[in-house]
N, C-alpha and C. Protein backbone atom coordinates (compact mmCIF):
# COMPACT_ATOMS: atom_id res chain seq x y z
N UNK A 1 -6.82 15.67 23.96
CA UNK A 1 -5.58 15.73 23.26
C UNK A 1 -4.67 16.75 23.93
N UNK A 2 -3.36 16.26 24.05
CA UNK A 2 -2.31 17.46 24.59
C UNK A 2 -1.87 18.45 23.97
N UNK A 3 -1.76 18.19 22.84
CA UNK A 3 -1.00 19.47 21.88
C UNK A 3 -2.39 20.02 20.83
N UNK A 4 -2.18 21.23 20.77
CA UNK A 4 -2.96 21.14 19.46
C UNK A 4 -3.14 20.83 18.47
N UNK A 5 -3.97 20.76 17.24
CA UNK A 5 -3.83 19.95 16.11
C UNK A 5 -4.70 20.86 15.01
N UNK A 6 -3.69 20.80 13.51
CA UNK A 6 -4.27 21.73 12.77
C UNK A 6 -4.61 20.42 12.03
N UNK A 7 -5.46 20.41 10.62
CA UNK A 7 -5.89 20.13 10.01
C UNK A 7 -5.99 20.82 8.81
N UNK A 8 -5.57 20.20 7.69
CA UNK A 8 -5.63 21.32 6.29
C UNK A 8 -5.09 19.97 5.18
N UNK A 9 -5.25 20.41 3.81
CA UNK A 9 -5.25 20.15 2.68
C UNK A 9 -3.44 20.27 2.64
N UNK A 10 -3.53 18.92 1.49
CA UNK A 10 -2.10 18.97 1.03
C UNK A 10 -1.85 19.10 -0.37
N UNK A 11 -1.59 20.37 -0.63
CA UNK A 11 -1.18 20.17 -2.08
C UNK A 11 0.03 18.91 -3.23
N UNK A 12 -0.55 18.88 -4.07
CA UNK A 12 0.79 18.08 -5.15
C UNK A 12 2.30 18.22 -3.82
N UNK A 13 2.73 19.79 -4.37
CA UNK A 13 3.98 19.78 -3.64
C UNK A 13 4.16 19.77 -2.27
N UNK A 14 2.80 19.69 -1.45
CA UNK A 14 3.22 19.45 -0.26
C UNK A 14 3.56 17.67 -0.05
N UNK A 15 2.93 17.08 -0.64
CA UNK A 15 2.89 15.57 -0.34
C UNK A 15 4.42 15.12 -0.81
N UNK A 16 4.46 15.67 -2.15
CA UNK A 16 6.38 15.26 -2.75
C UNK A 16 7.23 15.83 -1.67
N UNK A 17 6.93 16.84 -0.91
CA UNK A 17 7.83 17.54 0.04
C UNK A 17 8.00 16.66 1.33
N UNK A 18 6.36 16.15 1.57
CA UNK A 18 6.58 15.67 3.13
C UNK A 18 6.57 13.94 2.89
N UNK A 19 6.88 13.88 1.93
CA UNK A 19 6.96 12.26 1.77
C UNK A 19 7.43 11.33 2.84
N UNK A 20 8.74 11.40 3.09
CA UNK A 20 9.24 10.65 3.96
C UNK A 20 7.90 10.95 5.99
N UNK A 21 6.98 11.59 6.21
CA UNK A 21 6.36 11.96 7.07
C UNK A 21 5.27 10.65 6.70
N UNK A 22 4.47 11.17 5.71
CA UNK A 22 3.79 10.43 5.48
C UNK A 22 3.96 8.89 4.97
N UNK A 23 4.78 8.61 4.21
CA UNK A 23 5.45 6.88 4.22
C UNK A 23 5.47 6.24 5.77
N UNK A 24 5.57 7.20 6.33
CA UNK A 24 6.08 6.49 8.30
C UNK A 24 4.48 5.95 8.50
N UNK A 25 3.44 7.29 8.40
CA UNK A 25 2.51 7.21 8.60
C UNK A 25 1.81 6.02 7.75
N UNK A 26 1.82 5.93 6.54
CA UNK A 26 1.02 4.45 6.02
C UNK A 26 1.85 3.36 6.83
N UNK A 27 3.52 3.21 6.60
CA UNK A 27 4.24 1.74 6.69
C UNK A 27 3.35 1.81 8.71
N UNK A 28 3.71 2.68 9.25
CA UNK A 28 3.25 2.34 10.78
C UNK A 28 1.73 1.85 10.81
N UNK A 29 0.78 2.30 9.72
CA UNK A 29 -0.55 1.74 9.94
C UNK A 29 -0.85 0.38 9.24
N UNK A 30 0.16 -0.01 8.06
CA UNK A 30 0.45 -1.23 7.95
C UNK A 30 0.77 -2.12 8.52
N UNK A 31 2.35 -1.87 8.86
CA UNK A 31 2.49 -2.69 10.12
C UNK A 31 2.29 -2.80 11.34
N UNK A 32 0.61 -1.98 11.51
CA UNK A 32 0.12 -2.54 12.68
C UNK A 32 -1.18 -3.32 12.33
N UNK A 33 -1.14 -3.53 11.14
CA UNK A 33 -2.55 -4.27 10.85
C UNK A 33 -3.63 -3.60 10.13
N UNK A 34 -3.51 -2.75 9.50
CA UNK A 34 -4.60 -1.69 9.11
C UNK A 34 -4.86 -2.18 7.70
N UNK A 35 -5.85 -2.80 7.43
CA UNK A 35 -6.48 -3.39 6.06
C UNK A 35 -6.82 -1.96 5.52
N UNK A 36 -5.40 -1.71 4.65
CA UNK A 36 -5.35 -0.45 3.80
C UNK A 36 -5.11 -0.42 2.49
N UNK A 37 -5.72 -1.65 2.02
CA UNK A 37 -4.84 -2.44 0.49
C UNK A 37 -3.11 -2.97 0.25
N UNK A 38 -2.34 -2.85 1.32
CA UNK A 38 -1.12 -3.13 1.69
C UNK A 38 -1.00 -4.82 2.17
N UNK A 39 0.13 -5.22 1.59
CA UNK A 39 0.80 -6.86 2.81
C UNK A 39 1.88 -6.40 3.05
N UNK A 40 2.18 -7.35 4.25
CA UNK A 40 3.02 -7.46 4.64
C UNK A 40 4.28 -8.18 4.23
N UNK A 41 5.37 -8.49 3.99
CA UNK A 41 6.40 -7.34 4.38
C UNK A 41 5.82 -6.34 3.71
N UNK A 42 6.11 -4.88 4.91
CA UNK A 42 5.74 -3.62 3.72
C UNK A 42 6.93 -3.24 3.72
N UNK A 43 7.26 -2.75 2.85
CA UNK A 43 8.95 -1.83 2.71
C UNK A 43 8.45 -0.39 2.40
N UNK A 44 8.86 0.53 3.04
CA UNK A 44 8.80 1.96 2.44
C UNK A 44 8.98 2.29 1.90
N UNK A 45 9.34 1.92 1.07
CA UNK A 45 9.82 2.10 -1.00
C UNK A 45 8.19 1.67 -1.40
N UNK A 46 7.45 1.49 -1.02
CA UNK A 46 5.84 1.02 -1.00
C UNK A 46 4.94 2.14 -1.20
N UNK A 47 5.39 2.96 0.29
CA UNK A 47 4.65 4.07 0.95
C UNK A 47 5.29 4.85 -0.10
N UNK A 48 6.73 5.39 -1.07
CA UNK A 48 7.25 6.27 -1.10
C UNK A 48 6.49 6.63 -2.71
N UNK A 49 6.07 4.95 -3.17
CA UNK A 49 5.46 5.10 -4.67
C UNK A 49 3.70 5.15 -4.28
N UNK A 50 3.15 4.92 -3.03
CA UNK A 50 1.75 5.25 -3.20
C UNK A 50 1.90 6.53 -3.04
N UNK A 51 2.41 7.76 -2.31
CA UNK A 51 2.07 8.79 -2.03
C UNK A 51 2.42 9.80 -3.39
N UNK A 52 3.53 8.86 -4.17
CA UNK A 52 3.42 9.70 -5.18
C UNK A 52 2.34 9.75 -6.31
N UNK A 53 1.85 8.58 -6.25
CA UNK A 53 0.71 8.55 -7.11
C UNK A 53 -0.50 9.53 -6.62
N UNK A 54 -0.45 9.66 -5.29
CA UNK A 54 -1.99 10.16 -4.88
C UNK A 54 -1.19 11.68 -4.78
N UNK A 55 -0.03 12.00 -5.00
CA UNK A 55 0.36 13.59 -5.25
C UNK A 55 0.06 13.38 -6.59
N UNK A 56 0.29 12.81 -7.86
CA UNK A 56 -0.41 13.18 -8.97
C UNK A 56 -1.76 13.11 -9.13
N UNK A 57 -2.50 12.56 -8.44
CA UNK A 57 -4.34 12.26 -8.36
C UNK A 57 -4.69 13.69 -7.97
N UNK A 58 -3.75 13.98 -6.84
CA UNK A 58 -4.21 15.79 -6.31
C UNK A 58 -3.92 16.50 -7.30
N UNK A 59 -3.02 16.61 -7.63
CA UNK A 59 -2.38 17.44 -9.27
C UNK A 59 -3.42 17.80 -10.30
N UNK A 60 -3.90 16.37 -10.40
CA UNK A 60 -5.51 16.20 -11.38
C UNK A 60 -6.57 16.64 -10.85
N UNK A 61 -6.91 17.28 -9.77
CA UNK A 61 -8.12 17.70 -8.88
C UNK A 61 -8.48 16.02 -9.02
N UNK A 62 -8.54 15.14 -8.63
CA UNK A 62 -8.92 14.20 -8.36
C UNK A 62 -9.37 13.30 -7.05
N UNK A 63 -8.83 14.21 -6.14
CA UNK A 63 -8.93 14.34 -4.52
C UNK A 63 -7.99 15.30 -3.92
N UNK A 64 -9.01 14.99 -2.97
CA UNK A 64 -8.22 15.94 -1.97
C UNK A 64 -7.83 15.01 -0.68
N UNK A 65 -6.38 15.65 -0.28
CA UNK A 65 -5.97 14.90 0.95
C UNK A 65 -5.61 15.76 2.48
N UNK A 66 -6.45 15.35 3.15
CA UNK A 66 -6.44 15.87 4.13
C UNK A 66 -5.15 15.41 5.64
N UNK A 67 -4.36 16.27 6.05
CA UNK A 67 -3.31 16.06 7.06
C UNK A 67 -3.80 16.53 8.05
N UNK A 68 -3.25 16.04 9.29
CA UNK A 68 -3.27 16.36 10.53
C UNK A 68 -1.65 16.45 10.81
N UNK A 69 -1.74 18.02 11.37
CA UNK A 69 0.12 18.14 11.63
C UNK A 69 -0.43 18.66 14.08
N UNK A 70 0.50 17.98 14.22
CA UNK A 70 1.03 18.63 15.84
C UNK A 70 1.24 20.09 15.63
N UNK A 71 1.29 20.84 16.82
CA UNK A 71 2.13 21.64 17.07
C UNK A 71 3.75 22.42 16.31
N UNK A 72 3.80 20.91 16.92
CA UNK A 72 5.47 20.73 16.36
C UNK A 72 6.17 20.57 15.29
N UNK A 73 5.18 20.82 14.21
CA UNK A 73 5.01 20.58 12.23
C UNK A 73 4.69 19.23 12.63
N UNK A 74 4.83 17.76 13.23
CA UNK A 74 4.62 16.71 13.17
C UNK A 74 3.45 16.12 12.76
N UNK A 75 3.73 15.80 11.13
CA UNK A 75 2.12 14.83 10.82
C UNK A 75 2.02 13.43 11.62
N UNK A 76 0.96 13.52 11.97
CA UNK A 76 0.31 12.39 12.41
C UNK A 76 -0.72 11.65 12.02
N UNK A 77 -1.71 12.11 10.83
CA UNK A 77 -2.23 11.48 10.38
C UNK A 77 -3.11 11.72 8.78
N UNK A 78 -3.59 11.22 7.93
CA UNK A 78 -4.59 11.82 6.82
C UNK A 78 -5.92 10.75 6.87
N UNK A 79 -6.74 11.72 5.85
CA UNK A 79 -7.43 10.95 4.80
C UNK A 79 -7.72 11.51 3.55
N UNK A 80 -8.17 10.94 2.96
CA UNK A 80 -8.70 11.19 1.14
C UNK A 80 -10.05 11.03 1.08
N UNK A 81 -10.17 12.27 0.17
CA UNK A 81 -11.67 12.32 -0.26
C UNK A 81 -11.96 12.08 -1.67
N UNK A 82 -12.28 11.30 -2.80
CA UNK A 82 -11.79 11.13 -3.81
C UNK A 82 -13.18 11.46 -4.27
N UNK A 83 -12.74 12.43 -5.41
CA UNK A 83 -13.67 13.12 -5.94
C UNK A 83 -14.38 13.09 -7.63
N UNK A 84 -12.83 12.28 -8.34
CA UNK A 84 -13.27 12.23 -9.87
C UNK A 84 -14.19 10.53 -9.89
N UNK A 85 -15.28 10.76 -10.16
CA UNK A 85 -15.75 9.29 -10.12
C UNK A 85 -16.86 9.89 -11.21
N UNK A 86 -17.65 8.71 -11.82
CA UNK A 86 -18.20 8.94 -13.34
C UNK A 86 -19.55 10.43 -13.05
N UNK A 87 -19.66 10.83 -14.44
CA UNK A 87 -20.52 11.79 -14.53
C UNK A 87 -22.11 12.12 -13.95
N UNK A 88 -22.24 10.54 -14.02
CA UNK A 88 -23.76 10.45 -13.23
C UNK A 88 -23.94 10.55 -12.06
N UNK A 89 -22.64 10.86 -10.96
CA UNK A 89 -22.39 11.03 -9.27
C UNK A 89 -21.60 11.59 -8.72
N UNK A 90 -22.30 13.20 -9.87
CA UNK A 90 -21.08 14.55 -9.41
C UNK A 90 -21.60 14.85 -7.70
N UNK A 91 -22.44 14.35 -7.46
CA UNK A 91 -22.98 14.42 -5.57
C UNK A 91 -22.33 13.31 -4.98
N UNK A 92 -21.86 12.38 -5.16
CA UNK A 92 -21.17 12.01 -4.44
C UNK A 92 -19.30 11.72 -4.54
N UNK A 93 -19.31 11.40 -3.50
CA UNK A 93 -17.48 11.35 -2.93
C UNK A 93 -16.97 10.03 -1.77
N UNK A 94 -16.10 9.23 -2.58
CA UNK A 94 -15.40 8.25 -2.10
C UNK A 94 -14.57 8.78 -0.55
N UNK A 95 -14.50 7.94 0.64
CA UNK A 95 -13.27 8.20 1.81
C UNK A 95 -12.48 7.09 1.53
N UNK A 96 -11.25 7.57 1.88
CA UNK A 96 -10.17 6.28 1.65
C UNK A 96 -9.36 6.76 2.77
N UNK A 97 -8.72 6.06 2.87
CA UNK A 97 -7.30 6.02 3.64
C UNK A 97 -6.83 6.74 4.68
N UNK A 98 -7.91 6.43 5.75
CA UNK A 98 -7.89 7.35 7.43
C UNK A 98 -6.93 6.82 7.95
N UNK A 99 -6.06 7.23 8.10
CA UNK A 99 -4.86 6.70 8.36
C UNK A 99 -4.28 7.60 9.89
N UNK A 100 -4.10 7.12 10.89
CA UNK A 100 -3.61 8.32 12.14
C UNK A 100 -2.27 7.39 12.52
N UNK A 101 -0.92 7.37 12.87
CA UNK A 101 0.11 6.98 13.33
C UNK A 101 -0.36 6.85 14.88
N UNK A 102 0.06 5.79 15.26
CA UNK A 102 0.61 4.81 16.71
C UNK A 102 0.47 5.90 17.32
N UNK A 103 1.26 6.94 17.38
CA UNK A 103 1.42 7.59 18.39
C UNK A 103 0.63 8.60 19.00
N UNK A 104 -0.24 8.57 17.58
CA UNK A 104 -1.24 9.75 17.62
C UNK A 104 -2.90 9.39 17.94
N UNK A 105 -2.60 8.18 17.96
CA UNK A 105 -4.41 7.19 18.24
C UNK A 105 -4.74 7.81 19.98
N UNK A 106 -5.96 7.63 19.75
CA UNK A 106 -6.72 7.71 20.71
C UNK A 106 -6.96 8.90 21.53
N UNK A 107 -6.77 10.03 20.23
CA UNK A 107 -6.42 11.27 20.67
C UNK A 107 -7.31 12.60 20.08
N UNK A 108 -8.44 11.57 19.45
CA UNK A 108 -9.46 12.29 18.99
C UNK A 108 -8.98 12.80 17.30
N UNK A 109 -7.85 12.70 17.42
CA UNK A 109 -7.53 12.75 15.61
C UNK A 109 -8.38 12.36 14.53
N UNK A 110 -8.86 11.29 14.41
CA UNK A 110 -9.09 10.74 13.78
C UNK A 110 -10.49 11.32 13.55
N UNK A 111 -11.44 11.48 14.36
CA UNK A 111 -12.36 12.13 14.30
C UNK A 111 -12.67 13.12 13.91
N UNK A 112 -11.45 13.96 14.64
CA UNK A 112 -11.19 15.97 13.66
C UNK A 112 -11.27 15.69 11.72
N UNK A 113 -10.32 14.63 11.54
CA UNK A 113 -10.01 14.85 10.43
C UNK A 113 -11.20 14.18 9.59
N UNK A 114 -12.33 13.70 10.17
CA UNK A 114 -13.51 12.83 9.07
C UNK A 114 -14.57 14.11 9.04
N UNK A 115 -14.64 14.94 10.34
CA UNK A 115 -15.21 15.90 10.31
C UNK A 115 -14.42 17.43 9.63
N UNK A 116 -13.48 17.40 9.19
CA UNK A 116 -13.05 18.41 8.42
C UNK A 116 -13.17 17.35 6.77
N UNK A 117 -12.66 16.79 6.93
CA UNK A 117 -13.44 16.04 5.50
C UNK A 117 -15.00 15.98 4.64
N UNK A 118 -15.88 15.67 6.09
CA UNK A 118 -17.22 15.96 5.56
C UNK A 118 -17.31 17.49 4.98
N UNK A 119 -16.66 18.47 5.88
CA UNK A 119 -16.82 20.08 5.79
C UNK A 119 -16.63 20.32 4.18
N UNK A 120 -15.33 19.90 3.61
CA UNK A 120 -15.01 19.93 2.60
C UNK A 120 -15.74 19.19 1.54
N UNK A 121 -16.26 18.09 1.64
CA UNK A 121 -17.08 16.94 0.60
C UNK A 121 -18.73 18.17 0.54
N UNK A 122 -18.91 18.80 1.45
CA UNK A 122 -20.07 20.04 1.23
C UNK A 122 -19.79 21.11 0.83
N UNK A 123 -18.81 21.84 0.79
CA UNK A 123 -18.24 23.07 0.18
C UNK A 123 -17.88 22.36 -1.61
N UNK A 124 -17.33 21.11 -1.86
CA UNK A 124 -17.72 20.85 -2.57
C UNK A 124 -18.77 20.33 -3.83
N UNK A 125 -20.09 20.67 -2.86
CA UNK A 125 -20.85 20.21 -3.32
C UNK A 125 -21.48 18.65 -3.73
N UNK A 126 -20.80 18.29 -2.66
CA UNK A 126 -21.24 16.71 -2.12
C UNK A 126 -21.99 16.62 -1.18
N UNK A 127 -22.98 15.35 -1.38
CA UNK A 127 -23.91 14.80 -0.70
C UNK A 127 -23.98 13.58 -0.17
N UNK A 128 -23.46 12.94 -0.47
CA UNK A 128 -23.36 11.50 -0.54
C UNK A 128 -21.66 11.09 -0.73
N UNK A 129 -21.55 10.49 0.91
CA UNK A 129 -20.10 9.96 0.82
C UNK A 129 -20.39 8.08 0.93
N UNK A 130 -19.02 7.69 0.65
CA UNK A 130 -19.11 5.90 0.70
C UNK A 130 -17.54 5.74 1.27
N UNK A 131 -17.80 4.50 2.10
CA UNK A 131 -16.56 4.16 2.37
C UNK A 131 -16.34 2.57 2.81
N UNK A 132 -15.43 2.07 2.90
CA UNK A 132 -15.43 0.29 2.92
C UNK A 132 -14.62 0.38 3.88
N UNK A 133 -14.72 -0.66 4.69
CA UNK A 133 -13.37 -1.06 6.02
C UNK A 133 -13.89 -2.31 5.82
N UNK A 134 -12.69 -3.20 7.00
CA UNK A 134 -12.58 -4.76 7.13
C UNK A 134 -13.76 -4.75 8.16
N UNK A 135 -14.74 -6.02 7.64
CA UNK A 135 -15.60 -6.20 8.85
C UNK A 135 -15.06 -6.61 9.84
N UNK A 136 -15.33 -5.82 11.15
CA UNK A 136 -15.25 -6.21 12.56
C UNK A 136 -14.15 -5.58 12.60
N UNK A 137 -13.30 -4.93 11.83
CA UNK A 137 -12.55 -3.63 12.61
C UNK A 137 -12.88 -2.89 13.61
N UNK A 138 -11.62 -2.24 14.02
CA UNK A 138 -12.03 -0.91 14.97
C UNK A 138 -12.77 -0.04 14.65
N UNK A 139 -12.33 0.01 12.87
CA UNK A 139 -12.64 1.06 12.44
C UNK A 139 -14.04 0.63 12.02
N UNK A 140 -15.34 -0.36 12.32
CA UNK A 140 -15.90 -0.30 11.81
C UNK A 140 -17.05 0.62 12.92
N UNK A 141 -16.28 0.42 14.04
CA UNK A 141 -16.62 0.80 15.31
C UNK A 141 -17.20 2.51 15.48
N UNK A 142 -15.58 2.70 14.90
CA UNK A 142 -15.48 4.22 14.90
C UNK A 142 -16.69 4.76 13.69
N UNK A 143 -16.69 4.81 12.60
CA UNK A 143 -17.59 4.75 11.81
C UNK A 143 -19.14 5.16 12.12
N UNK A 144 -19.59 4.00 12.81
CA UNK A 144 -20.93 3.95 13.12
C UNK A 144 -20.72 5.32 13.96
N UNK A 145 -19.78 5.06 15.05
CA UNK A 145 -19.90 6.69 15.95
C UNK A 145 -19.82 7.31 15.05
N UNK A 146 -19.31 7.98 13.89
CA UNK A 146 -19.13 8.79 13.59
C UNK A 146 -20.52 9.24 12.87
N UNK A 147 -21.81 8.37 12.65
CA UNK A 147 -23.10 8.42 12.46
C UNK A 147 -23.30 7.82 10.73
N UNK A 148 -21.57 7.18 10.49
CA UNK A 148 -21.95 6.38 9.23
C UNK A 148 -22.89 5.15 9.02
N UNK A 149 -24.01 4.97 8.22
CA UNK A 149 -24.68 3.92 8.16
C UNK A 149 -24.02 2.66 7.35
N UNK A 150 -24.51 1.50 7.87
CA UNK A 150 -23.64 0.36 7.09
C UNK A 150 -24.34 -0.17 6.32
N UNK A 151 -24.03 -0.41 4.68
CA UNK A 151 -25.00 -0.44 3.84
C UNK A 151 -25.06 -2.44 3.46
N UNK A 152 -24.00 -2.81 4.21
CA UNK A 152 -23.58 -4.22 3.90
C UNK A 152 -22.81 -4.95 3.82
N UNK A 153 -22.50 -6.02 3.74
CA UNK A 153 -21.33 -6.90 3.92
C UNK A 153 -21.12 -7.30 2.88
N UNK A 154 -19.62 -7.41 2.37
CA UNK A 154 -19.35 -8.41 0.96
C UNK A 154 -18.29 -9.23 1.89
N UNK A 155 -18.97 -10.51 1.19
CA UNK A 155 -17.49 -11.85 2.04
C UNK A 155 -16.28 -11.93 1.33
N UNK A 156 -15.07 -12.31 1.70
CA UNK A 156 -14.25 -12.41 1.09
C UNK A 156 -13.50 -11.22 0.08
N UNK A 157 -13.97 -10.48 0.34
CA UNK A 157 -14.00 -9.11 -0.26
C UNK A 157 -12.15 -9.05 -0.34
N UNK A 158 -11.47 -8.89 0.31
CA UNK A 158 -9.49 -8.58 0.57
C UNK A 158 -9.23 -9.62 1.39
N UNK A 159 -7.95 -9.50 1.46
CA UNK A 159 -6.80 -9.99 2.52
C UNK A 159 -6.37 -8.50 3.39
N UNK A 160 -6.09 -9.07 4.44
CA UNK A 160 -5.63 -8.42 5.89
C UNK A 160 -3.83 -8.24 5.72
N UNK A 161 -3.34 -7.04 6.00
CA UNK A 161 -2.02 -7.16 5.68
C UNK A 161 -1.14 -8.77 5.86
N UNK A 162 -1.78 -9.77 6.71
CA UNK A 162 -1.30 -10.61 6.96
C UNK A 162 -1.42 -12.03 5.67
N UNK A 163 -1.81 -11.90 5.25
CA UNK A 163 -3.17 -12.78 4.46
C UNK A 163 -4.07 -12.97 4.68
N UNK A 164 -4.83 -13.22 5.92
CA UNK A 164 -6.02 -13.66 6.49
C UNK A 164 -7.04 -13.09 5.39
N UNK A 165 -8.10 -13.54 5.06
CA UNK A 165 -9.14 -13.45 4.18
C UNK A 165 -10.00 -12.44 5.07
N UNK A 166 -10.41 -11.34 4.65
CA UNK A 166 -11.83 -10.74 5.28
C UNK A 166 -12.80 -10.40 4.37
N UNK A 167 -13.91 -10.36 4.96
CA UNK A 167 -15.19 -9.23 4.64
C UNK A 167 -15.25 -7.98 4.81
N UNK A 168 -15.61 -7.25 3.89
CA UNK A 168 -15.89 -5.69 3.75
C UNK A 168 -17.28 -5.59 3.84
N UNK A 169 -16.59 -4.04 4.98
CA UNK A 169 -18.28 -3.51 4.83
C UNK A 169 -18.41 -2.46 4.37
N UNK A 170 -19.25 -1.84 3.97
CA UNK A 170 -19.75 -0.61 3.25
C UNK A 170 -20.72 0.40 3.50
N UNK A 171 -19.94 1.24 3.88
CA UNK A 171 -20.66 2.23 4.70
C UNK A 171 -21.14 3.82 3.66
N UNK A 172 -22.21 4.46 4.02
CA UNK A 172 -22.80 6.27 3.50
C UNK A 172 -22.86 6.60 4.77
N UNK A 173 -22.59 8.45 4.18
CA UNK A 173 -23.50 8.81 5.14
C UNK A 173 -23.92 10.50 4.02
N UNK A 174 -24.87 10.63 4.67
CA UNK A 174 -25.39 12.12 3.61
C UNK A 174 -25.06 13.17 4.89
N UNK A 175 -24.38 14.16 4.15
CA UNK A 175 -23.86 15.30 4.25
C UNK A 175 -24.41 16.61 4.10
């Protein structure tokens, strides 16, 4: 990577603050194809009402969202660690929404930020993470490197920002 890259937590008011940063960042991983629960057309009036919802989910201690900023204040990418899930699986913690911008792929980002995520899912006292991608993604690719195990396939599981029908897979890994 050329520039350096911090990594840190976004509070409620940081996410209402950096909204328009992060909207770029989902609509650009949308409209490049990123089976992120999104279709296509996406409009950023999309991005501008998911991020506010997941600034009130943080509000609630309900997750935590992790940014990747440049140098240059420039975010380039997140994910979510979602943490309120029922009483019987205070050890474990949901990943959602690894999200890195176009410009910022292939730059080891993406990696910093699953490994500052795990850091945090253990300081919280998590053991057990889960996470779903489109089968035969990139990302299902990245994943396995990252030493996630794949627990299985569901068919038909979503649609692809495009429509196309896919399968989900479902990945742990213990922490």
């Amino acid at each position: 990577m050329t520039s350096p890259l911090r990594i840190f937590p976004l509070s409620h008011h940081d996410i209402l603050q950096r909204l328009p940063e992060l909207s770029d960042i989902l609509v650009d991983s949308v409209n490049g194809g990123a089976s992120v629960s999104f279709m296509l057309p996406f409009h950023p009036d999309k991005a501008v009402a998911f991020w506010q919802k997941v600034a009130h989910s943080v509000a609630a201690n309900e997750r935590v969202v992790l940014a990747a900023e440049l140098a240059d204040g420039t975010l380039v990418g997140t994910v979510q660690l979602i943490t309120d899930l029922p009483e019987n699986q205070p050890h474990r913690a949901e990943v959602a929404k690894l999200l890195v911008h176009s410009r910022g792929r292939h730059q080891g980002i993406a990696r910093r930020l699953m490994s500052v995520l795990e850091r945090e899912a253990v300081a919280q006292g998590k053991s057990v993470l889960v996470l779903d991608t489109a089968t035969g993604s990139g990302a299902e690719g990245f994943y396995q490197q990252c030493g996630w195990q794949k627990a299985g396939e569901i068919p038909r599981y979503a649609l692809m920002p495009d429509g196309e029908m896919t399968a989900t897979s479902v990945y742990y890994k213990f922490v």
